[in-house]
N, C-alpha and C. Protein backbone atom coordinates (compact mmCIF):
# COMPACT_ATOMS: atom_id res chain seq x y z
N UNK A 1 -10.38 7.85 -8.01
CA UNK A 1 -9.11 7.64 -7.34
C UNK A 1 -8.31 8.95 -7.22
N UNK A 2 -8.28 9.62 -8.18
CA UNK A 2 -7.95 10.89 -8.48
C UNK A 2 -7.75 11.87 -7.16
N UNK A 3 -8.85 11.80 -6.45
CA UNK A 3 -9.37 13.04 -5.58
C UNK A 3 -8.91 12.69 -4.06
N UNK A 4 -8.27 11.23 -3.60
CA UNK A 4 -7.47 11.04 -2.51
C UNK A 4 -6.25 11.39 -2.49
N UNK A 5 -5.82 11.66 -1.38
CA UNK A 5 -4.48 11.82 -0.71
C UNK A 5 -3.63 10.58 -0.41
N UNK A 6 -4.19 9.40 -0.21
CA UNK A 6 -3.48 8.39 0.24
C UNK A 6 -4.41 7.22 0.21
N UNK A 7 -3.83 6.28 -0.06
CA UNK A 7 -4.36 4.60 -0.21
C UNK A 7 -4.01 3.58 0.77
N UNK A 8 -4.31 2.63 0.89
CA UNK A 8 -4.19 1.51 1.19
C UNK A 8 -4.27 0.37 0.30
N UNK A 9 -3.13 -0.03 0.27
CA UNK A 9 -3.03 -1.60 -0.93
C UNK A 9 -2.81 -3.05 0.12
N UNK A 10 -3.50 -3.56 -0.31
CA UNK A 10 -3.78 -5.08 0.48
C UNK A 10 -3.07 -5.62 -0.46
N UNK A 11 -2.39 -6.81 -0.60
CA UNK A 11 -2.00 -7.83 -1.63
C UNK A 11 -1.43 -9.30 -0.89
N UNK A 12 -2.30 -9.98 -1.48
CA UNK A 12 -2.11 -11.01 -1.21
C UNK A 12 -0.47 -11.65 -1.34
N UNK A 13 0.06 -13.17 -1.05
CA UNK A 13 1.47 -13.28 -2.44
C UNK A 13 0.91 -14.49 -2.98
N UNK A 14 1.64 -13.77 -4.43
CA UNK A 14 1.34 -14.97 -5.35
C UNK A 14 2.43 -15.15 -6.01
N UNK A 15 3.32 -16.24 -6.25
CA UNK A 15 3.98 -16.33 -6.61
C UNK A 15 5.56 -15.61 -6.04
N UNK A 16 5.43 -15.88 -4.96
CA UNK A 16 6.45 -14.83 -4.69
C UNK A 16 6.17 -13.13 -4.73
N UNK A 17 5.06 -13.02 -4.90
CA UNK A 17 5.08 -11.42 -5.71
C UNK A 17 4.04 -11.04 -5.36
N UNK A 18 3.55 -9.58 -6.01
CA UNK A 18 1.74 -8.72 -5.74
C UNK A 18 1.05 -9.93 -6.78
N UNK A 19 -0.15 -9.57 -6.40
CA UNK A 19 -0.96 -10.56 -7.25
C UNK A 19 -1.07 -9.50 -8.92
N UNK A 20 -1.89 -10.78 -9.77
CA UNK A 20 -1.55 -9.74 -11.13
C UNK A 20 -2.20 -8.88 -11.18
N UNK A 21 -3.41 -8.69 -10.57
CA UNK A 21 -5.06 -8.27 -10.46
C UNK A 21 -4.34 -6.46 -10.00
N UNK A 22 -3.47 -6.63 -8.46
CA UNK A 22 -3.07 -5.29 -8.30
C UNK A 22 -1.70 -4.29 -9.38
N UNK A 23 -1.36 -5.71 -9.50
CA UNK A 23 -0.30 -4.74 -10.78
C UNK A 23 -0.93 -4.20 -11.86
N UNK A 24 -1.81 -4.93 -12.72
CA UNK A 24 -2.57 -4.50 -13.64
C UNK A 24 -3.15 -2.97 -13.54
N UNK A 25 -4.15 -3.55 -12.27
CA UNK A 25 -4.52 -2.01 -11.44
C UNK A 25 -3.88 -0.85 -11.73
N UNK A 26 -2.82 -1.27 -10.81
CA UNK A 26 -2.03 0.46 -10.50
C UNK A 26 -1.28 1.00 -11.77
N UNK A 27 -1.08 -0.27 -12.92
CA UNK A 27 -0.26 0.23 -14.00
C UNK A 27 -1.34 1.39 -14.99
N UNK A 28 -2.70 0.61 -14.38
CA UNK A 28 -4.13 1.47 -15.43
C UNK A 28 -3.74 2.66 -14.68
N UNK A 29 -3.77 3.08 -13.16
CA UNK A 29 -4.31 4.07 -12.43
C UNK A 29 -3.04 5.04 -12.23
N UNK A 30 -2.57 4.74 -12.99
CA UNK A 30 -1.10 5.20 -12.77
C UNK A 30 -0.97 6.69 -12.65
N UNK A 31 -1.17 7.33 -13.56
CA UNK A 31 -1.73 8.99 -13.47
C UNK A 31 -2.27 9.42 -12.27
N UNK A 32 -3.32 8.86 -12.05
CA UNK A 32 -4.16 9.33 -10.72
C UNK A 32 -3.70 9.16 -9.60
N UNK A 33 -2.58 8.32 -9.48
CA UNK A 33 -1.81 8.14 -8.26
C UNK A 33 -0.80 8.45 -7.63
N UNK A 34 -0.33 9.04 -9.24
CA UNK A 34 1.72 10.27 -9.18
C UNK A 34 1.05 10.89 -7.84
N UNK A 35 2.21 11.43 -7.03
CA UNK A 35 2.71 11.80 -5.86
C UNK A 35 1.86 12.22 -4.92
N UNK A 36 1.05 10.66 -4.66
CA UNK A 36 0.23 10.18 -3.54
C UNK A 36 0.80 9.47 -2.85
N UNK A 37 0.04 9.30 -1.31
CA UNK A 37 0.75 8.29 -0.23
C UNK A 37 0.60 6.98 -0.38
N UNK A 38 1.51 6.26 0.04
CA UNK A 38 0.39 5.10 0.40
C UNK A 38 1.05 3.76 1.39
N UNK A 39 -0.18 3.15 2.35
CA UNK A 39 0.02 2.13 2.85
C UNK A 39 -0.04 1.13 2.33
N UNK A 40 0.82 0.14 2.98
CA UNK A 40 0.86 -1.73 2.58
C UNK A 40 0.35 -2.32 3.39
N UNK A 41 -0.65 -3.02 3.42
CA UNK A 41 -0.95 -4.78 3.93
C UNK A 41 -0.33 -5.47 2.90
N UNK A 42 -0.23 -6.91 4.03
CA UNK A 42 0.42 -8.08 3.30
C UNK A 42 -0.38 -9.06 3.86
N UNK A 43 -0.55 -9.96 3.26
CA UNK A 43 -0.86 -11.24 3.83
C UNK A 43 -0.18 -12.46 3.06
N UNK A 44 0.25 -13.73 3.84
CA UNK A 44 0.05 -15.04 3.08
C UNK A 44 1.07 -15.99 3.88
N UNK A 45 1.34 -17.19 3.42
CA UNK A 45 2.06 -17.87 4.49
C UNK A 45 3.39 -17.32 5.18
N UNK A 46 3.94 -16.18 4.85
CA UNK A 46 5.04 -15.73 5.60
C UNK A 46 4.63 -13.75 5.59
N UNK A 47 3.45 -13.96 5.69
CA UNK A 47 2.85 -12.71 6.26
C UNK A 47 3.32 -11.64 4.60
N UNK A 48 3.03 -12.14 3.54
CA UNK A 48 2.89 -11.52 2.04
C UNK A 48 4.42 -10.67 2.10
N UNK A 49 5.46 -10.90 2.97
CA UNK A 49 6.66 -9.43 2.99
C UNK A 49 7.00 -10.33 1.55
N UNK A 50 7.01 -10.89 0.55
CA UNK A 50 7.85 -10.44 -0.55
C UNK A 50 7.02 -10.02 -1.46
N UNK A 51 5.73 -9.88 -1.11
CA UNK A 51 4.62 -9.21 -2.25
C UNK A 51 5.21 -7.62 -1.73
N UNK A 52 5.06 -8.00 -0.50
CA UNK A 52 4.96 -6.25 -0.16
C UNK A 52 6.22 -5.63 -0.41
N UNK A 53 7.74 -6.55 -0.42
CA UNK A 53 8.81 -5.68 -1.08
C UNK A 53 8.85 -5.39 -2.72
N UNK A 54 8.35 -6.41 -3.12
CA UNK A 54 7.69 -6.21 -4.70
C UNK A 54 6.90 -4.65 -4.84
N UNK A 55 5.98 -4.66 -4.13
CA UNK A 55 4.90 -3.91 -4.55
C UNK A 55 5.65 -2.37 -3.76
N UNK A 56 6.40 -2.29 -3.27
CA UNK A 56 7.54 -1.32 -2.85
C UNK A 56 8.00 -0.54 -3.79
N UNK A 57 8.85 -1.26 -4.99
CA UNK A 57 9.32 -1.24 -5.62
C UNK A 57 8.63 -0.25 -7.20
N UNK A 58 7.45 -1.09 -7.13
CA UNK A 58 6.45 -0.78 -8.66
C UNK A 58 6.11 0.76 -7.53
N UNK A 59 5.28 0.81 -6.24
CA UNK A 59 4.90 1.97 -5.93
C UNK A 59 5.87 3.18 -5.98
N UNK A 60 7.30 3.00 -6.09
CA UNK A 60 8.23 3.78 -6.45
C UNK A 60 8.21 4.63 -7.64
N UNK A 61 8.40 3.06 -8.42
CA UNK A 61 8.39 3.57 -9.91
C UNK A 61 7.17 4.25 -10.11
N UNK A 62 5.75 3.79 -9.34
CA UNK A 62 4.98 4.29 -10.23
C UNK A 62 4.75 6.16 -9.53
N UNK A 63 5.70 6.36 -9.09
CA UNK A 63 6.00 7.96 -7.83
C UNK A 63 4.78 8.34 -6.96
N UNK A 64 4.89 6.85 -6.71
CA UNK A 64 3.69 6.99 -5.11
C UNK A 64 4.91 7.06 -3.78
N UNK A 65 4.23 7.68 -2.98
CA UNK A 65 5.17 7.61 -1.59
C UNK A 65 4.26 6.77 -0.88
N UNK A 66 5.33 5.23 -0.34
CA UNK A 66 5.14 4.62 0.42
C UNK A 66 5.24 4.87 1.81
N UNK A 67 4.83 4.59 2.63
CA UNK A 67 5.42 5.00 4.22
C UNK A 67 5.94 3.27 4.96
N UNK A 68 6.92 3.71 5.54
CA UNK A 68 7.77 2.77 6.07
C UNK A 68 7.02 1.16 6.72
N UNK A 69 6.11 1.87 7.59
CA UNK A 69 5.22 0.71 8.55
C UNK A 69 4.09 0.09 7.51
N UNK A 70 3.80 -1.05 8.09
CA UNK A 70 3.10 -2.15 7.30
C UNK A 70 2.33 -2.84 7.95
N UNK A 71 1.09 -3.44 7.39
CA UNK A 71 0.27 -4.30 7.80
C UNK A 71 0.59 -5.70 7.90
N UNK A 72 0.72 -6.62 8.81
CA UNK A 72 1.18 -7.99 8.09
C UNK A 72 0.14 -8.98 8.62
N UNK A 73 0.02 -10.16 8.18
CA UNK A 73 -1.44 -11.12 8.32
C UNK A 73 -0.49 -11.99 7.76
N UNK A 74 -0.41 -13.19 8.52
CA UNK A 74 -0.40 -14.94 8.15
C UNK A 74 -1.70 -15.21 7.88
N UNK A 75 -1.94 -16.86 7.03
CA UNK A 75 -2.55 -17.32 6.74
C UNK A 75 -3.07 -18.29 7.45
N UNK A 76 -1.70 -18.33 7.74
CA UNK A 76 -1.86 -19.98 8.84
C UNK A 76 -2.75 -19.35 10.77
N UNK A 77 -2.37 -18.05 10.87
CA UNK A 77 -3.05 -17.88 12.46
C UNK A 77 -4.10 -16.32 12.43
N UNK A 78 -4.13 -15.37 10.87
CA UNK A 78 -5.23 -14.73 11.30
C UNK A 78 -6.23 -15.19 10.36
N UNK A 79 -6.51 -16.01 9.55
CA UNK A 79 -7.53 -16.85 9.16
C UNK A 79 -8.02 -17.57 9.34
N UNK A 80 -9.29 -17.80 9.75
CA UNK A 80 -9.66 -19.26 10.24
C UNK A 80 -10.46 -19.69 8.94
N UNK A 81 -9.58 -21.66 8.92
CA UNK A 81 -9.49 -22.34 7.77
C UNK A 81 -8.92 -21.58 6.77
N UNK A 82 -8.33 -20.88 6.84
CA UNK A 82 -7.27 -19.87 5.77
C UNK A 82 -8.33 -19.00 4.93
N UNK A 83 -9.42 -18.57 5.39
CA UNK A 83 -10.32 -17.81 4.59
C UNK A 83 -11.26 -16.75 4.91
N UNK A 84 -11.70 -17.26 6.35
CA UNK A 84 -12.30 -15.85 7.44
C UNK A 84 -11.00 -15.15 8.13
N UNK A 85 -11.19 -14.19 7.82
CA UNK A 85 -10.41 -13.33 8.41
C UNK A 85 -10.71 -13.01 9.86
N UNK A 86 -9.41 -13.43 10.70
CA UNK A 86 -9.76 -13.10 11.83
C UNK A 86 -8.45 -12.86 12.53
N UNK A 87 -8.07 -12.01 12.42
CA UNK A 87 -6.40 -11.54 12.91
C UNK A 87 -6.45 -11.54 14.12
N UNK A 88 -5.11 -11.94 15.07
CA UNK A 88 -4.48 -12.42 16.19
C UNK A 88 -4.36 -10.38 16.71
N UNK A 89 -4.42 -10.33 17.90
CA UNK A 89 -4.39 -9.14 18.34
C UNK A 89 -3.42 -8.44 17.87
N UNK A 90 -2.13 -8.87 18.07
CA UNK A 90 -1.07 -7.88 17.43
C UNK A 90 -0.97 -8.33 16.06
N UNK A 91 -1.34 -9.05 15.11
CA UNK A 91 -1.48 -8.52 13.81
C UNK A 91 -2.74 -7.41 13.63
N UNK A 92 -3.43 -7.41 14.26
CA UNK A 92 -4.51 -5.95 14.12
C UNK A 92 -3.92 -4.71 14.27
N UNK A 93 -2.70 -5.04 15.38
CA UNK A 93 -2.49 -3.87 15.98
C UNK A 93 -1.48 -3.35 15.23
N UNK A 94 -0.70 -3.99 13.72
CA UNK A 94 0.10 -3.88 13.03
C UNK A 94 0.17 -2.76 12.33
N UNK A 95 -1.71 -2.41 11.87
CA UNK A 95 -2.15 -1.64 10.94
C UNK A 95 -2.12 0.04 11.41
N UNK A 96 -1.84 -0.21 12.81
CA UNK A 96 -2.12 1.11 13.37
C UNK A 96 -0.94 2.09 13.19
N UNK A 97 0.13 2.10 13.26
CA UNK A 97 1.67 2.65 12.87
C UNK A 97 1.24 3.26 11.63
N UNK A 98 0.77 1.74 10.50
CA UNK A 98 0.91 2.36 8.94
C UNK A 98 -0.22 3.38 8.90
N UNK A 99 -1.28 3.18 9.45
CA UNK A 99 -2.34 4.60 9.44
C UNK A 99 -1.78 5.77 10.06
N UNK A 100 -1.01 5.70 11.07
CA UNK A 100 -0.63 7.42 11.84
C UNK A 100 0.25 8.07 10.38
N UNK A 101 1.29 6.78 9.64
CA UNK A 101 2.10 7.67 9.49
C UNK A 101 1.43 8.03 7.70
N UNK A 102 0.93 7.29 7.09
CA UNK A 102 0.04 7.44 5.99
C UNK A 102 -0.74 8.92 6.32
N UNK A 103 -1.28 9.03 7.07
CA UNK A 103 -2.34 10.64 7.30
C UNK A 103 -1.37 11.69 7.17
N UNK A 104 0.05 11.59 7.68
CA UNK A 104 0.64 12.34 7.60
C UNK A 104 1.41 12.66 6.35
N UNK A 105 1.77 11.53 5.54
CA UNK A 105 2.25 11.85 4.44
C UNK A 105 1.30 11.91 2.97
N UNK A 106 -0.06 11.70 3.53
CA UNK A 106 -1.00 11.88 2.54
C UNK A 106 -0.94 13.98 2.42
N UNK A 107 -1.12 13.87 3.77
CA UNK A 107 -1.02 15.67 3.91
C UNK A 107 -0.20 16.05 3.05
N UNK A 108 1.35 15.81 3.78
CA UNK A 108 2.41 16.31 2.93
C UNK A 108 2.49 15.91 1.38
N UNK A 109 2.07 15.18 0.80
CA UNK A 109 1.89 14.84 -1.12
C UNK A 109 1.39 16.03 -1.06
N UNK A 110 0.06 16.49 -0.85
CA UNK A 110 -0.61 17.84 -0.87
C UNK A 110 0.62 18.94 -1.60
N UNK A 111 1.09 19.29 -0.73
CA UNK A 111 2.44 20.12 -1.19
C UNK A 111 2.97 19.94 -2.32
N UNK A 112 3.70 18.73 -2.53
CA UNK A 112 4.37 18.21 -3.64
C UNK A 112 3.32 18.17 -4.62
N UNK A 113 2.12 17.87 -4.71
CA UNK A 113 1.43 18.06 -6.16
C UNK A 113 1.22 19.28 -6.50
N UNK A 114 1.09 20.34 -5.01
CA UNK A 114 0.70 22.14 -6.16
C UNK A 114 2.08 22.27 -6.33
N UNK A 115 2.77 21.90 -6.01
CA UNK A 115 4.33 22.35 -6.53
C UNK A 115 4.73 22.17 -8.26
N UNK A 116 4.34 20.91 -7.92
CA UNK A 116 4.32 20.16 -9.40
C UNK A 116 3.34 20.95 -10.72
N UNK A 117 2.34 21.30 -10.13
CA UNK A 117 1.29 22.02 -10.79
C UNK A 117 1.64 23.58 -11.17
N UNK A 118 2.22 24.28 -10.06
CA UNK A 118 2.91 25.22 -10.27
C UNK A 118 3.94 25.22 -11.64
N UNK A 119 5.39 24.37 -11.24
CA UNK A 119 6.12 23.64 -12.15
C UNK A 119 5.50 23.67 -13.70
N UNK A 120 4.78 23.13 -13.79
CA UNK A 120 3.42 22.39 -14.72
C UNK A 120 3.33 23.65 -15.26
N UNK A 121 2.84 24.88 -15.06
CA UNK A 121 1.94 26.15 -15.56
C UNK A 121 3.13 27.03 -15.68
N UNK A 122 4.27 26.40 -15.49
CA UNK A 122 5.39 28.10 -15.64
C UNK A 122 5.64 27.75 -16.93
């Protein structure tokens, strides 16, 4: 995980929230992820936005840079029987925003970590 510039986090909602499976995750990976980019998907019956303002929040704390645009997926119209994935054209086309602007701020972390590293060695 270490050796990327930027991620992509999918999360389902559960409970109102990220599922536990990704919190767990990122709380292990936490090191490897300081001042990296990263994109959101969401999915679930109201297209996962309170997982994904949840998971906003922890990617803060955990000093990942999020980028603004987002993936979003219902359950009820890009799944068929709520389990094949098969997204409606403009939920496909959702993902494309969060990729332009993710490449770009994966770049820019670049900066901010030799800075930090610099910082680090004085």
């Amino acid at each position: 995980m270490a050796e990327f510039d930027g991620y992509v986090f999918v999360t389902g909602e559960y409970n109102h929230s990220v599922t536990p499976a990704l919190a767990n995750a990122l709380s292990y990976l936490n090191p490897e992820l300081n001042n990296k980019a990263a994109g959101i998907v969401g999915y679930g019956s109201a297209f996962g936005v309170r997982a994904v303002e949840h998971l906003r929040g922890i990617l803060s704390e955990l000093q990942i840079a999020h980028v603004q645009k987002q993936g979003m997926f219902s359950l009820f119209t890009d799944f068929e029987n709520f389990s094949t994935f098969k997204p409606t054209e403009l939920q496909a086309a959702s993902v494309g925003p969060m990729f332009d602007q993710l490449i770009v701020w994966g770049a820019a972390m670049q900066s901010v970590r030799a800075q930090q590293s610099v910082v680090a060695n004085a």
